[in-house]
N, C-alpha and C. Protein backbone atom coordinates (compact mmCIF):
# COMPACT_ATOMS: atom_id res chain seq x y z
N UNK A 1 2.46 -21.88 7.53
CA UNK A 1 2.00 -21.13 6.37
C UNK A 1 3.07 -21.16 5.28
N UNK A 2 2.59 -21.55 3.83
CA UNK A 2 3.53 -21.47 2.89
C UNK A 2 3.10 -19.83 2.01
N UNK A 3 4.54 -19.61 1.37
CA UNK A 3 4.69 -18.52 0.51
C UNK A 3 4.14 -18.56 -0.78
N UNK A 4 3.26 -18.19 -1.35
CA UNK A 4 3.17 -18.56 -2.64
C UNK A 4 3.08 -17.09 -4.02
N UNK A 5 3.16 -17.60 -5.21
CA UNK A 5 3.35 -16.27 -5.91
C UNK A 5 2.17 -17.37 -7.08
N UNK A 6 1.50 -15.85 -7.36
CA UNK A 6 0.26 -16.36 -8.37
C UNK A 6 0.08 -15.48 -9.32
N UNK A 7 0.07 -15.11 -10.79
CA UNK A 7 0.21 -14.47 -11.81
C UNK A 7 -1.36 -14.34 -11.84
N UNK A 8 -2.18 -13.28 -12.24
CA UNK A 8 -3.34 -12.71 -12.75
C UNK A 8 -2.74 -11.91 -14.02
N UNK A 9 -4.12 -12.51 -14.75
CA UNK A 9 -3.91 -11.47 -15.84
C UNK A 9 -5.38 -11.79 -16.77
N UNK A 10 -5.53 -10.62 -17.52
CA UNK A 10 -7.17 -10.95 -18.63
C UNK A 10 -6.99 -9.72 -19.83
N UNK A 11 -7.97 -10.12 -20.50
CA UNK A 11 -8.18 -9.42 -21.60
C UNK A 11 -9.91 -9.23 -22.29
N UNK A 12 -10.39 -9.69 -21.31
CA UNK A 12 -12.10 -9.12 -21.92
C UNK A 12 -12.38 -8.77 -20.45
N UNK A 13 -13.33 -7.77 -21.03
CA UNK A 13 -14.23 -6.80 -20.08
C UNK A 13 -13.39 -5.92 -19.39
N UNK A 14 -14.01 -5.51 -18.36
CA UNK A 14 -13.52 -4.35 -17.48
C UNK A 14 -12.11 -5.39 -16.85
N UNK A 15 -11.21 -5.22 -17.22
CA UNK A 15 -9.72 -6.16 -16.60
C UNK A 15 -9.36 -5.89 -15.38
N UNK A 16 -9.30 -4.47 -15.09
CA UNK A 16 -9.17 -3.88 -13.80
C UNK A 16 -10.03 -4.40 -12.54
N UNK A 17 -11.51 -4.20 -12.71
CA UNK A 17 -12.16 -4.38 -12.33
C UNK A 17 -12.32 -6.05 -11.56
N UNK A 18 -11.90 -7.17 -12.87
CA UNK A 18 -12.24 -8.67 -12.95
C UNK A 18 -10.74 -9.02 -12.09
N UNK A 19 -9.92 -8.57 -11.76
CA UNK A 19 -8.37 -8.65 -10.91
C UNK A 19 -8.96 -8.43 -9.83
N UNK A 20 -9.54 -7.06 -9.65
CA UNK A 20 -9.71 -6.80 -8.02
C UNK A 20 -10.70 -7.70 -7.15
N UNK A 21 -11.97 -8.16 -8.10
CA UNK A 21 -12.56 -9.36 -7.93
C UNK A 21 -12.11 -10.57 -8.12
N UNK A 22 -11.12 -11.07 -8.67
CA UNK A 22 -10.45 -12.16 -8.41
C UNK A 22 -9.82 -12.25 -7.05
N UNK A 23 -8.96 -10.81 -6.74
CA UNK A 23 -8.33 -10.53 -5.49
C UNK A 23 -8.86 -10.89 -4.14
N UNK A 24 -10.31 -10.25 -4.58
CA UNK A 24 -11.23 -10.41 -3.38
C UNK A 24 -11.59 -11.91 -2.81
N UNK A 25 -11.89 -12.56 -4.18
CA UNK A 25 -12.38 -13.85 -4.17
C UNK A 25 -10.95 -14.93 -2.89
N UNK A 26 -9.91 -13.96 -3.90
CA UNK A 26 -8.51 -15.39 -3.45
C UNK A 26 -8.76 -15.01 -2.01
N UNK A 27 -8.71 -13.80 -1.25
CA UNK A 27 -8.45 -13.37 0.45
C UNK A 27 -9.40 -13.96 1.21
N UNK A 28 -10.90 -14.45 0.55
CA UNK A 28 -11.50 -15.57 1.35
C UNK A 28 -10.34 -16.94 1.56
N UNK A 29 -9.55 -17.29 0.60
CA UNK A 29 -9.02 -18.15 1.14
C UNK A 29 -7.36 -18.39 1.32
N UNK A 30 -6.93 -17.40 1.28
CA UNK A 30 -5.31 -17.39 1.24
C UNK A 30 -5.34 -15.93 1.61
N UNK A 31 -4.40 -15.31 2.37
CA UNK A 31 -3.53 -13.86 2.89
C UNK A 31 -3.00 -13.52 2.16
N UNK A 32 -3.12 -12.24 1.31
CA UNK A 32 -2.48 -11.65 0.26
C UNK A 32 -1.45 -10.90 0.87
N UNK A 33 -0.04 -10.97 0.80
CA UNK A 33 0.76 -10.25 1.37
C UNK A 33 1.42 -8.92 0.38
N UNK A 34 1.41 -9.22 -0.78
CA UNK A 34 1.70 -8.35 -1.61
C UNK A 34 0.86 -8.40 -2.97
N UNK A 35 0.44 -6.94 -3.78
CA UNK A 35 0.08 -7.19 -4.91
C UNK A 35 1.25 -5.99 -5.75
N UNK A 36 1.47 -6.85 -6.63
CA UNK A 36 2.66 -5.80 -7.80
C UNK A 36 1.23 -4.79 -8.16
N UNK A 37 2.73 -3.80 -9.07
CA UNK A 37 1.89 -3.12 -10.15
C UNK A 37 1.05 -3.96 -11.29
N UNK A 38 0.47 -3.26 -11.37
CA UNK A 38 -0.02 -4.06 -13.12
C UNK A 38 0.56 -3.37 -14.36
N UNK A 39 0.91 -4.43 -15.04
CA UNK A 39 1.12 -3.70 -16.52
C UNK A 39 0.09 -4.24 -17.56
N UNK A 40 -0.09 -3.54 -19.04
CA UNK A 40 -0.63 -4.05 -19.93
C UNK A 40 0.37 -4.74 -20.71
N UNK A 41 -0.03 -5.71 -21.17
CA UNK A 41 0.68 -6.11 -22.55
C UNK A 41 -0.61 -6.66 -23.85
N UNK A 42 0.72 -7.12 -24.68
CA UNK A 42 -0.22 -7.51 -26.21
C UNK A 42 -0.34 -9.25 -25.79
N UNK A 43 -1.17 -9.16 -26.47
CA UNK A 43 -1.65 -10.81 -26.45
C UNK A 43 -0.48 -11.46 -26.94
N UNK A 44 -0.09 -12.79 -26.96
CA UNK A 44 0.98 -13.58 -27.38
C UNK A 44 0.19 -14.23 -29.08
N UNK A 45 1.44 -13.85 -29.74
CA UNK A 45 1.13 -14.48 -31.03
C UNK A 45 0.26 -15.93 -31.12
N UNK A 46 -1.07 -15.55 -31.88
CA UNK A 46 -2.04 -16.31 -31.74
C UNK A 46 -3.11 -16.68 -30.99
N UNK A 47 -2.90 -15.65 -30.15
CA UNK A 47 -4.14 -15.73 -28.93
C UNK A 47 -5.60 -14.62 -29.39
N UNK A 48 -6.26 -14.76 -28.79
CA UNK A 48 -7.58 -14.14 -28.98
C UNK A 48 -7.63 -12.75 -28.35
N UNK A 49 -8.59 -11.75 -28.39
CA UNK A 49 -8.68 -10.49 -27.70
C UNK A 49 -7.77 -10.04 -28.16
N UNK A 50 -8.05 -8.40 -26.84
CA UNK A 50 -7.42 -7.55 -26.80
C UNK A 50 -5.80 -7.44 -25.99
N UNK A 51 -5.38 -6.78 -25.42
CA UNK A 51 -4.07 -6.55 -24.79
C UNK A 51 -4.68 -6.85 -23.30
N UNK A 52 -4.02 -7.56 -22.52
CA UNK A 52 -3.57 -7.87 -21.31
C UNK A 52 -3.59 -6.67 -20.14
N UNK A 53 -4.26 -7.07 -18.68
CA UNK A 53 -3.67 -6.69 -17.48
C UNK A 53 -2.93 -7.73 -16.99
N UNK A 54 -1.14 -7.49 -16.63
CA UNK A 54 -1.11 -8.62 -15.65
C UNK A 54 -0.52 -8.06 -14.62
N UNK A 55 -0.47 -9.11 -13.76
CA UNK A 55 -0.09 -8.65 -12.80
C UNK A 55 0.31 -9.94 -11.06
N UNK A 56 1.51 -9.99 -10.39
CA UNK A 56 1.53 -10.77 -9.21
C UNK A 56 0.93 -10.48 -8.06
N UNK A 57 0.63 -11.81 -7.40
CA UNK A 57 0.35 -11.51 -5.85
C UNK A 57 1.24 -12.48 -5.08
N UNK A 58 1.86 -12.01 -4.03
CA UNK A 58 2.59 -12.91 -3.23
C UNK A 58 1.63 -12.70 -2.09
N UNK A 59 1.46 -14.54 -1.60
CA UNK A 59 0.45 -15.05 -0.30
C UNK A 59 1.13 -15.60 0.56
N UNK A 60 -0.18 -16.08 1.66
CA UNK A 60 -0.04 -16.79 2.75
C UNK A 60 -0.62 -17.66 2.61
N UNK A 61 -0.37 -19.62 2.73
CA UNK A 61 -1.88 -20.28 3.00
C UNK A 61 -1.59 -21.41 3.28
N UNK A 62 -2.34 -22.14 4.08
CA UNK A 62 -2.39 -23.16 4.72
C UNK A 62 -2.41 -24.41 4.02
N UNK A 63 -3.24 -24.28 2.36
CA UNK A 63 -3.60 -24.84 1.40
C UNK A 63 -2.54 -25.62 0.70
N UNK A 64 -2.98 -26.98 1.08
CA UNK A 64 -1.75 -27.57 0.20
C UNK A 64 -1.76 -27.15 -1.54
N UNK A 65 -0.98 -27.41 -2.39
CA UNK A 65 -0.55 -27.05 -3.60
C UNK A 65 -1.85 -27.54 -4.55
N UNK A 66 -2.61 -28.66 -4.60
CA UNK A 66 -3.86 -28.98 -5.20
C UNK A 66 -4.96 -28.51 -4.82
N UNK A 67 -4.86 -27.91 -3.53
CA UNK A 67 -6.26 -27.33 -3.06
C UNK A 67 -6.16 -25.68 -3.78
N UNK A 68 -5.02 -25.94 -3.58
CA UNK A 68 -4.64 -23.71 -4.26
C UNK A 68 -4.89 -24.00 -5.41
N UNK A 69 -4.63 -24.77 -6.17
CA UNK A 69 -5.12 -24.89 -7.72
C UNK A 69 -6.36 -24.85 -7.91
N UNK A 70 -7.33 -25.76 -7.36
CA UNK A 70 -8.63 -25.98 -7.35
C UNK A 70 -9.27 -24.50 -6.85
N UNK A 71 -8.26 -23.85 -6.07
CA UNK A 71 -9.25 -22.79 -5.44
C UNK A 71 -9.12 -21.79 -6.53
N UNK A 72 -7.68 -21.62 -7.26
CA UNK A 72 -7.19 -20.78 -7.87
C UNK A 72 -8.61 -20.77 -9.54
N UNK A 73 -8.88 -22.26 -9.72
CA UNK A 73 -10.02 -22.77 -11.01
C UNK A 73 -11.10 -21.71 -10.72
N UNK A 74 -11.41 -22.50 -9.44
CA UNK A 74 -12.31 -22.01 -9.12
C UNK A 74 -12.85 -20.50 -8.95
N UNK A 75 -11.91 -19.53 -8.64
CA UNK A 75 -11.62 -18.40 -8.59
C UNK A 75 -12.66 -17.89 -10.19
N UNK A 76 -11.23 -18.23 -10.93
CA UNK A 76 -11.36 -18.06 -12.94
C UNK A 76 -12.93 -18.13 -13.28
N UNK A 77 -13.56 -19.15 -12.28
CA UNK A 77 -15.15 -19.65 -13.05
C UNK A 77 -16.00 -18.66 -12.41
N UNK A 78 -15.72 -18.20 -11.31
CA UNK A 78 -16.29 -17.08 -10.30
C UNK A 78 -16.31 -15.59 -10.79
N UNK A 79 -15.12 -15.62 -11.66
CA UNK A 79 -14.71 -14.06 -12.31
C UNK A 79 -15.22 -13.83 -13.93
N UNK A 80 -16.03 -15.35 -14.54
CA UNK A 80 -16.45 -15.46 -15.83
C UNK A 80 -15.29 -16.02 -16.54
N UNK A 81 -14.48 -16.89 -16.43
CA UNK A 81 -14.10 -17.87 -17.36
C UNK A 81 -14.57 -19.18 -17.67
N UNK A 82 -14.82 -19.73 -18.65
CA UNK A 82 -15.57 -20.67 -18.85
C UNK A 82 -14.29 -22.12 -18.13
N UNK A 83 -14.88 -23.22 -17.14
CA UNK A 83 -14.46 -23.90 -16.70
C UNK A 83 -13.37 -24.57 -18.08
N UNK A 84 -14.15 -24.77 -18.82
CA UNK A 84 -13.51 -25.42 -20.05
C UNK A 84 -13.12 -25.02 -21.57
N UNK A 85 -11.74 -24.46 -21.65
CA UNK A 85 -11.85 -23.62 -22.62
C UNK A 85 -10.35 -23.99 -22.99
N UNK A 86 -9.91 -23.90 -24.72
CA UNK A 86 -9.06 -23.55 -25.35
C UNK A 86 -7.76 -22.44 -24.68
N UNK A 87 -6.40 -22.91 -25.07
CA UNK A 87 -5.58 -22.52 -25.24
C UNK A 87 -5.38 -21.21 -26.08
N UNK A 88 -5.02 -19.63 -25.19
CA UNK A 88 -5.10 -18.71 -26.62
C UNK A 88 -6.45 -18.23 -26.37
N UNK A 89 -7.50 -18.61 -26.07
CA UNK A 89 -8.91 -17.99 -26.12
C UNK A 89 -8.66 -16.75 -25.48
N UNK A 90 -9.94 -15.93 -25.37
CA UNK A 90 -9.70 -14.62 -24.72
C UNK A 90 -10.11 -14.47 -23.15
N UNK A 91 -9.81 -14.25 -22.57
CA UNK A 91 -10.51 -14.80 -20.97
C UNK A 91 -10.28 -13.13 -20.14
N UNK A 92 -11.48 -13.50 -19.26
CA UNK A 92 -11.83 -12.33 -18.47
C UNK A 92 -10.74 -12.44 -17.29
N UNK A 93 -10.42 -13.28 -16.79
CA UNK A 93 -9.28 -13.51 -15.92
C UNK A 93 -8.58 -15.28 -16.13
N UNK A 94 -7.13 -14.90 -15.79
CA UNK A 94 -6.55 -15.76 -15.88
C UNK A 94 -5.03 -16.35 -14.73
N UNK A 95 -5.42 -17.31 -13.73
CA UNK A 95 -4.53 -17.18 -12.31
C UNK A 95 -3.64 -18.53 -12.46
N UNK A 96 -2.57 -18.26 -12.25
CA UNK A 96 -1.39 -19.21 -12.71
C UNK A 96 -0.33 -19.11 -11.39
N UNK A 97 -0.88 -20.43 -10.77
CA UNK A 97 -0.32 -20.95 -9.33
C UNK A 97 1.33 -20.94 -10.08
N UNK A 98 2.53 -19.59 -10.06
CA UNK A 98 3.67 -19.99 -10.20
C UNK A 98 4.84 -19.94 -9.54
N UNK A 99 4.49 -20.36 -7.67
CA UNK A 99 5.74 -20.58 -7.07
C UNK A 99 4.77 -21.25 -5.59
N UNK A 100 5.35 -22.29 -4.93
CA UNK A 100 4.69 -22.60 -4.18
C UNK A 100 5.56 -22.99 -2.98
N UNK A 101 6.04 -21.94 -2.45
CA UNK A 101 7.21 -21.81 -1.22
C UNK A 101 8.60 -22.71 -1.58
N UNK A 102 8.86 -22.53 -2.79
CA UNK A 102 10.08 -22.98 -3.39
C UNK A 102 10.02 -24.68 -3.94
N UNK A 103 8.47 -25.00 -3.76
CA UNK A 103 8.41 -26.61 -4.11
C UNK A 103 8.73 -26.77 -5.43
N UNK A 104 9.48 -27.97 -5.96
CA UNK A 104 9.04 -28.69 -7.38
C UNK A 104 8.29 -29.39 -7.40
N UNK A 105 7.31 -29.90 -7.98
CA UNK A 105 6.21 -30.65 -7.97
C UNK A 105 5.65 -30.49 -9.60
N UNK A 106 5.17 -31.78 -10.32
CA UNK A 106 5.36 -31.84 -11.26
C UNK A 106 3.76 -33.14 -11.21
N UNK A 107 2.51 -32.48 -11.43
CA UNK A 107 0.87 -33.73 -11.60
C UNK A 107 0.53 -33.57 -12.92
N UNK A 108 -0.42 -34.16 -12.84
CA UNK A 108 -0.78 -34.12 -14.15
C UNK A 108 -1.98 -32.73 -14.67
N UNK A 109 -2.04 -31.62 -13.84
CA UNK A 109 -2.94 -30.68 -13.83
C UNK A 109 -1.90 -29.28 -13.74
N UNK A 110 -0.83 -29.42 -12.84
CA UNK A 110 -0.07 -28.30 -12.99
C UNK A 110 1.45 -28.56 -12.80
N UNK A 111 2.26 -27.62 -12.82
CA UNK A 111 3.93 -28.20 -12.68
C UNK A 111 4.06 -26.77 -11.77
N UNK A 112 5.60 -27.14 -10.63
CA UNK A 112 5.81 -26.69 -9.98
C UNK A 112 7.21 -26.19 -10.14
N UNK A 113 7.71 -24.97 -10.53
CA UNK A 113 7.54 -23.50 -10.52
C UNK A 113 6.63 -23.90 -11.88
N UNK A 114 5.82 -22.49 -12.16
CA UNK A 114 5.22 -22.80 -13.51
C UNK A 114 6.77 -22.41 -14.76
N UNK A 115 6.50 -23.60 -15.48
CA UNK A 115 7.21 -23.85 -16.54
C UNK A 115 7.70 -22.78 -17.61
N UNK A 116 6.58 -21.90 -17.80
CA UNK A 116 6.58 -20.46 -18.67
C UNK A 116 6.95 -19.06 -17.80
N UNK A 117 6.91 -19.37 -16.48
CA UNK A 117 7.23 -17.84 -16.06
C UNK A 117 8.97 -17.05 -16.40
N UNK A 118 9.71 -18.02 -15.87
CA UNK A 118 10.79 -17.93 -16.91
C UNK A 118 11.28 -17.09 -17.91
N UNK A 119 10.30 -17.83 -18.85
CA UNK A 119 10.09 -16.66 -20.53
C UNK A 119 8.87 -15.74 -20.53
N UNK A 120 8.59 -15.11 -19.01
CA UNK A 120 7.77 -13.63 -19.46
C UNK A 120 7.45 -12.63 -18.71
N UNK A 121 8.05 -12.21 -19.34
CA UNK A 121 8.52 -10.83 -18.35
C UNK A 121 7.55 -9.94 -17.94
N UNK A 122 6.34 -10.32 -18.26
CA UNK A 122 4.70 -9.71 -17.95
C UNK A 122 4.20 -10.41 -15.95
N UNK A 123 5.54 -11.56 -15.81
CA UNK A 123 5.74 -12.15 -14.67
C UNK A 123 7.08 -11.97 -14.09
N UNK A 124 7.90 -11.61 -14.35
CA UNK A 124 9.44 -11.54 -14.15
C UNK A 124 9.07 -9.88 -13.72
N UNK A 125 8.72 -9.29 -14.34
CA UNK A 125 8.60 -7.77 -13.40
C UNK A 125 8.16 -7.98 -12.21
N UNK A 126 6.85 -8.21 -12.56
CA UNK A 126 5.96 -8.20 -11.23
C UNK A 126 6.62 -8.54 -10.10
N UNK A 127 6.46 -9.80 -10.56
CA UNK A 127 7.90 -10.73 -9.20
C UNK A 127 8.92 -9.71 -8.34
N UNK A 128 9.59 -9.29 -9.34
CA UNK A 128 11.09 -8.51 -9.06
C UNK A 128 10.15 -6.92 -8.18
N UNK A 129 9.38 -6.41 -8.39
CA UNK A 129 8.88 -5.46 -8.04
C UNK A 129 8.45 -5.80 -6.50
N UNK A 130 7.97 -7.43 -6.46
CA UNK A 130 7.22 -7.25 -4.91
C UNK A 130 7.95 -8.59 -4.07
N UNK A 131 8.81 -9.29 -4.42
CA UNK A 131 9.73 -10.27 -3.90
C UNK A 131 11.24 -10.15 -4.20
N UNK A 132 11.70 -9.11 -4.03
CA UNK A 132 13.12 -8.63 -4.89
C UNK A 132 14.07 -10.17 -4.25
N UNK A 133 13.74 -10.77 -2.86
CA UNK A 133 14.40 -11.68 -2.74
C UNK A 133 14.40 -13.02 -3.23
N UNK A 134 12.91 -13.67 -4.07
CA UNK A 134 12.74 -14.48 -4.18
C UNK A 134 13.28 -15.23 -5.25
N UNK A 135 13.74 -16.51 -5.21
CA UNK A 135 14.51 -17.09 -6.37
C UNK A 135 14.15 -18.31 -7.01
N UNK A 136 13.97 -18.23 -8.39
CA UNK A 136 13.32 -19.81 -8.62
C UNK A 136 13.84 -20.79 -8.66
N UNK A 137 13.05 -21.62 -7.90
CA UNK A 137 13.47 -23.22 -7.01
C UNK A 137 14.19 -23.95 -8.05
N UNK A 138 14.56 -23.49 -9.51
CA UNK A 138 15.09 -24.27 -10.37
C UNK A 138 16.63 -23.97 -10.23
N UNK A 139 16.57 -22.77 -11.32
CA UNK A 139 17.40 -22.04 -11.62
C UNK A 139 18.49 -20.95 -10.97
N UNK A 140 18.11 -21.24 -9.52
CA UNK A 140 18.47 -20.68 -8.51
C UNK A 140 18.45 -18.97 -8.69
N UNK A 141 17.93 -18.52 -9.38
CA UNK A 141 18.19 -16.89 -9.62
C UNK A 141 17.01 -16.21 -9.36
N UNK A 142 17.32 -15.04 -9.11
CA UNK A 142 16.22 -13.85 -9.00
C UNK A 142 15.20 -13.47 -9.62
N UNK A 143 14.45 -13.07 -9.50
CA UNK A 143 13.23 -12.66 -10.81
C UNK A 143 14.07 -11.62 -11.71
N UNK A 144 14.92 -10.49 -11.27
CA UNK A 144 15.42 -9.68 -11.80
C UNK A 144 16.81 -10.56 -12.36
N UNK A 145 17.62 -11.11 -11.97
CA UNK A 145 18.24 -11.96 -12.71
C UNK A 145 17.42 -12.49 -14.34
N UNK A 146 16.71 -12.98 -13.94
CA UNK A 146 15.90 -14.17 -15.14
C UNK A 146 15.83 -13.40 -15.95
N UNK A 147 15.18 -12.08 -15.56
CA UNK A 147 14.27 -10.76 -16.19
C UNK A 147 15.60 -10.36 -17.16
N UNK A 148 16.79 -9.96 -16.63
CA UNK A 148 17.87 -9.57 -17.44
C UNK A 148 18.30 -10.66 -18.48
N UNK A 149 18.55 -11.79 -18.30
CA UNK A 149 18.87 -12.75 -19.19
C UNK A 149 17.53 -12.80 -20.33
N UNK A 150 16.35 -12.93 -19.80
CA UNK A 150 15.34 -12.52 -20.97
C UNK A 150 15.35 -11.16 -21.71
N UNK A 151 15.69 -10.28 -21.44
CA UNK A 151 16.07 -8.63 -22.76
C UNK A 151 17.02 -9.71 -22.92
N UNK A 152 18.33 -9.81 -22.45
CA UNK A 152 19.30 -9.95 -23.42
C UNK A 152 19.57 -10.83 -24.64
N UNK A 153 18.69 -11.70 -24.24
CA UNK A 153 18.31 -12.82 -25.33
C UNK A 153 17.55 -12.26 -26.81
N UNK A 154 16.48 -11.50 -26.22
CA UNK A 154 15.75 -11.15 -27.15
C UNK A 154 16.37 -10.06 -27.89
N UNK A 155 17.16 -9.20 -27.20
CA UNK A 155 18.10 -8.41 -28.15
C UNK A 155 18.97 -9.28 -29.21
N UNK A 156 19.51 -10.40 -28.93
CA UNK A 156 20.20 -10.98 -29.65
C UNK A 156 19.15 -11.76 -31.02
N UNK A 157 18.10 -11.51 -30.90
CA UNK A 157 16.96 -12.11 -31.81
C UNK A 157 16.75 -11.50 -32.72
């Protein structure tokens, strides 16, 4: 069984609601071992909708790294996101395969750690809240590490 960490988050409709049904959906096929808190945030400059639920889950699954993606799509189209949609649009849920038992892996559909978790701390909490040990396969540091170097940056902005 590999470890994996997967970001949820949305901004149309009942948000609360479209997470816990995403939730439900993923435990047909992966062991949810942890879910963070959720926080709200604001949409990222230029995106559509309203303000954000997000929120982590750390799993269990047998699923190699393309099948969790596909399941993870699949999930999104199950919860009302349109299979095919714009960057920035407003989406009822949104699941972002971003740690996959410490692999790098780099296709042409996803990259391995995700590339943006890094810079956002709407994922750097979560993380730090329900994996205080876990460290990204890059950068060798903590979620709460990363998390501190991101305020301090942005203070300097």
């Amino acid at each position: 069984m590999k470890t994996v960490l997967i970001a949820l988050g949305g901004n149309l409709g009942d948000r609360t609601a479209c997470i816990r049904r995403a939730i439900a959906l993923l435990e047909e096929q992966i062991v949810i071992l942890s879910v963070s808190p959720f926080m709200e945030t604001p949409p990222a400059e230029g995106a559509a909708g309203g303000r954000f639920l997000n929120g982590v889950i750390a799993a269990s699954t047998r699923l190699s790294p393309s099948r969790l993606f596909s399941v993870l799509q699949s999930v999104e189209v199950r919860c009302g996101r349109p299979a095919v949609h714009a960057r920035g649009d407003a989406r009822t849920i949104d699941l972002d395969l971003l740690d996959y038992d410490g692999r790098i892996l780099r296709t042409s559909l996803f990259t391995l750690p995700h590339p943006g978790m890094k810079r956002r701390r709407f994922v750097l909490e979560p993380i730090a809240a329900i994996a205080p040990d876990w460290r990204h396969p890059v950068e060798k540091k903590t979620a709460e590490d990363l998390l501190r170097k991101l305020v301090r940056n942005a203070c300097r902005s």
